[in-house]
Protein backbone atom coordinates (compact mmCIF):
# COMPACT_ATOMS: atom_id res chain seq x y z
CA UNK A 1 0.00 0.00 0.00
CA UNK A 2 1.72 3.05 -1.33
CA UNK A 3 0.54 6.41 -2.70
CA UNK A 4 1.78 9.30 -3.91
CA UNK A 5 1.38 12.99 -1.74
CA UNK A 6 -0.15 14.32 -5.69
CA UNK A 7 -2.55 11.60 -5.16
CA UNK A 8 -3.81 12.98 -2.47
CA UNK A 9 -4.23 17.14 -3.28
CA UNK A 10 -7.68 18.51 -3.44
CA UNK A 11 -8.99 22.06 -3.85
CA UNK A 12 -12.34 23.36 -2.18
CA UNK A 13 -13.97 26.42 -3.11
CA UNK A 14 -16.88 28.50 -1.76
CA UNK A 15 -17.94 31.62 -2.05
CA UNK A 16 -18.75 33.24 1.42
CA UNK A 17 -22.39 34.38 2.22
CA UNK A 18 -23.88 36.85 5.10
CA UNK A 19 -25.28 34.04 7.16
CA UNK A 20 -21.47 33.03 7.98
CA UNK A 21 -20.57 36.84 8.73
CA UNK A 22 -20.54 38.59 12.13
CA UNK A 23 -22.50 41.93 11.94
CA UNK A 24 -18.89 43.59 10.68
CA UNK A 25 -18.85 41.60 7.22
CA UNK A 26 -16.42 39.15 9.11
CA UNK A 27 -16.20 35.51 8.52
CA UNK A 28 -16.66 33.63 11.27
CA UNK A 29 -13.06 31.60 12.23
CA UNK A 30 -15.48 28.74 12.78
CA UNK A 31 -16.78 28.74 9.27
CA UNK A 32 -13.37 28.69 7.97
CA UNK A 33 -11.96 26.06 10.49
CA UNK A 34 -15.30 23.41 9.33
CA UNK A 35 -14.25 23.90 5.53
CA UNK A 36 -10.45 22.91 6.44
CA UNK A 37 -11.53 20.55 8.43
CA UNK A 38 -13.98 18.93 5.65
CA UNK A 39 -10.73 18.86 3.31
CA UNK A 40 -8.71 17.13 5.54
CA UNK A 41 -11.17 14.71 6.26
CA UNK A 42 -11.45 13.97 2.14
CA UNK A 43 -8.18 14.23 2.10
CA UNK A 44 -7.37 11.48 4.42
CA UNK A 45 -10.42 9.60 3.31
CA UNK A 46 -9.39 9.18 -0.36
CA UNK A 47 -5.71 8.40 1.00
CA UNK A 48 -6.72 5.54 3.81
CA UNK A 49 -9.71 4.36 2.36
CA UNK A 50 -11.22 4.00 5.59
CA UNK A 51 -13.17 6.10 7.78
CA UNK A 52 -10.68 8.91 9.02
CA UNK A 53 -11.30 10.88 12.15
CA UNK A 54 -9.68 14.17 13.13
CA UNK A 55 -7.46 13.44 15.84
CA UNK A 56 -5.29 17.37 16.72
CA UNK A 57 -4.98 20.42 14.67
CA UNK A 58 -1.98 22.55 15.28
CA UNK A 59 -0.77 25.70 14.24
CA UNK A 60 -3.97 27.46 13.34
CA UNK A 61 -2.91 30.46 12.11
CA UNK A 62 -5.45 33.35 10.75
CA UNK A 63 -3.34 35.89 8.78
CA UNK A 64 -6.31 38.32 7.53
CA UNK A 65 -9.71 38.74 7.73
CA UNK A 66 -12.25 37.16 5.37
CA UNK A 67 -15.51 39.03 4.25
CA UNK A 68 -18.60 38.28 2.63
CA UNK A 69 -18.11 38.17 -1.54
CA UNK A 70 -15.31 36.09 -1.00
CA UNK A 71 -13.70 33.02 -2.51
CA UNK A 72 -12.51 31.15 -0.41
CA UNK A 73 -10.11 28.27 -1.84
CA UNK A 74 -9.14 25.48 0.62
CA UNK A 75 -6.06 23.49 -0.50
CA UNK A 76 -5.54 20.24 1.54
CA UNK A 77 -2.77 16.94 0.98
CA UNK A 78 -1.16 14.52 2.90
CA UNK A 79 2.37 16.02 3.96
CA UNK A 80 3.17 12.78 6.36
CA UNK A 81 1.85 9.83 7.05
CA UNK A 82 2.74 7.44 10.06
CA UNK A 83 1.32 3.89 10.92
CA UNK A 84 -2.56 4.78 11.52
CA UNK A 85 -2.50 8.75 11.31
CA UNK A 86 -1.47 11.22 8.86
CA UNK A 87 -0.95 15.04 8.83
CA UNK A 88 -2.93 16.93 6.00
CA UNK A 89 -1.61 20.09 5.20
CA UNK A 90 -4.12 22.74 4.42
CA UNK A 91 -4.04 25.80 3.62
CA UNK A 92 -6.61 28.85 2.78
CA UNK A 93 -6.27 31.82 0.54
CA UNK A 94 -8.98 33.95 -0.06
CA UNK A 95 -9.56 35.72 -3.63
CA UNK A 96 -11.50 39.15 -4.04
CA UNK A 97 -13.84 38.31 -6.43
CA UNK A 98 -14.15 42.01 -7.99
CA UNK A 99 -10.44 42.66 -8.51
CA UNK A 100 -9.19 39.14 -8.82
CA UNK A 101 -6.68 39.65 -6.09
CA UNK A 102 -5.55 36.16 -3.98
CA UNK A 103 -3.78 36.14 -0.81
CA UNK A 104 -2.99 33.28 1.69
CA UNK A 105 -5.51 33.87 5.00
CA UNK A 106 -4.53 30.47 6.45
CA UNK A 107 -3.17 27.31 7.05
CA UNK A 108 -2.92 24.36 9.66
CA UNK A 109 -1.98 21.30 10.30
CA UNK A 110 -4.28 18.68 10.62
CA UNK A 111 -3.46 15.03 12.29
CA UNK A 112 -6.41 12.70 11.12
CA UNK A 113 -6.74 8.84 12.42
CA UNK A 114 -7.82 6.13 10.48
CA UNK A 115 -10.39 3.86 11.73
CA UNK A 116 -11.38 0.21 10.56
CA UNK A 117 -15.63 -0.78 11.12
CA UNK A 118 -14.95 -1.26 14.71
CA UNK A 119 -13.45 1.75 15.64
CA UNK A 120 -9.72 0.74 15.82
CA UNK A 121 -7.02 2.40 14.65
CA UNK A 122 -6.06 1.08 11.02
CA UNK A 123 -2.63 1.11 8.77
CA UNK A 124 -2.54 4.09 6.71
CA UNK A 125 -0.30 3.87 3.22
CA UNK A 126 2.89 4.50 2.66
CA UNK A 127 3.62 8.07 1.46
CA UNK A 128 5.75 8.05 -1.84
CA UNK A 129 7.62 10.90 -1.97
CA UNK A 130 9.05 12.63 -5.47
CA UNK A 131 9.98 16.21 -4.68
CA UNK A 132 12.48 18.23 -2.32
CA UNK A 133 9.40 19.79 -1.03
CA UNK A 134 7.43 16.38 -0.19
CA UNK A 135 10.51 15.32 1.17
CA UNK A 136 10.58 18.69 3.26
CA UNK A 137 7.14 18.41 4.24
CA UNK A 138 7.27 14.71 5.09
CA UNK A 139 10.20 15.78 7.42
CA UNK A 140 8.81 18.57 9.60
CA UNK A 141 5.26 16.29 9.57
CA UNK A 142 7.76 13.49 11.37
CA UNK A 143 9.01 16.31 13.82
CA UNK A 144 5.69 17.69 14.62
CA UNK A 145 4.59 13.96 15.31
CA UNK A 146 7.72 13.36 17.80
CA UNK A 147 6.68 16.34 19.35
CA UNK A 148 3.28 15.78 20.25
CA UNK A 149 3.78 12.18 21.55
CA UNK A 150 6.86 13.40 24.14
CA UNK A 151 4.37 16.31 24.98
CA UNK A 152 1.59 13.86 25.34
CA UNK A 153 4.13 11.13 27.58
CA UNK A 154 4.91 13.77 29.79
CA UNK A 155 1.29 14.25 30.24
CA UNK A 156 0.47 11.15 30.96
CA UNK A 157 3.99 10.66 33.09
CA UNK A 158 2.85 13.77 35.23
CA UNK A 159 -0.56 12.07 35.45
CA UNK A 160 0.71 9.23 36.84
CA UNK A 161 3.10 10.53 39.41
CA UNK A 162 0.09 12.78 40.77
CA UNK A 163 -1.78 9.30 41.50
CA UNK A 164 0.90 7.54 43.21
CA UNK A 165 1.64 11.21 45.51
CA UNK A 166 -2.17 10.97 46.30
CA UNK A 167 -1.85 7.48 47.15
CA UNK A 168 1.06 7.93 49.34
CA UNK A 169 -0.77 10.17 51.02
CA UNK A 170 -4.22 8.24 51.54
């Protein structure tokens, strides 16, 4: 089970409306974060070909405003890819539809899990990688990945030595 990160690129477009505006003209961050999410989600879908779930999103980062008239074009693909979860890239820039000028607004990272029928975690594919930039990608995915799961040891190491201290005490 291989596939390549081209494979896995899609592009999502929508134009925003008032009824996802605050009473400024601003886009709600929430409307924004569901469409990236969605992409992700198809993202990792088509890849696995399983059910996918999202599992963290990190580095969230709005870098302008987004008003009502405009396109907003989602661009999502796998940048790594580990045993059962896989980081999907995505990024939004946002196009003014009356002068034709596109800038980025934002991007994230999004770790999605792959689930089999019963709810277990599941193998994901192997990602083929072709370019400098895949290569690039793949490698700061890996980092990110290392980084969560000491974060998330500690977590559960602090946990842990907060139980026995409380039983000590007991």
């Amino acid at each position: 089970m291989e596939r390549l990160v081209s494979e896995s690129k899609l592009i999502i477009s929508e134009v925003m409306l008032p009824n996802q505006a605050n009473v400024a003209g601003n886009i709600h961050g929430g409307e924004i974060m569901k469409l990236m999410d969605l992409a992700a989600y198809a993202v990792a879908r088509r890849f696995a070909h399983t059910n996918v779930v999202t599992a963290r999103v990190d580095e969230l980062e709005f870098h302008l405003p987004i008003f009502i008239g405009d396109l907003v074009i989602c661009t999502a693909q796998v940048a790594y890819a580990g045993k059962s979860s896989m980081e999907i890239t995505v990024t939004v820039e946002v196009e003014d539809l009356e002068c034709s000028d596109r800038k980025k607004a934002l991007s994230a990272f999004f770790t999605m899990v792959s689930l089999d029928k019963k709810g277990k975690t599941n193998l994901v594919p192997k990602l083929i990688l072709n370019t400098p930039e895949e290569i690039a990608a793949f490698d700061e995915g890996e980092k990110r990945y290392e980084r969560y799961k000491a974060k998330r040891k500690q977590r559960t190491d602090n946990i842990t030595d907060k139980q026995v201290s409380k039983t000590a005490l007991t």
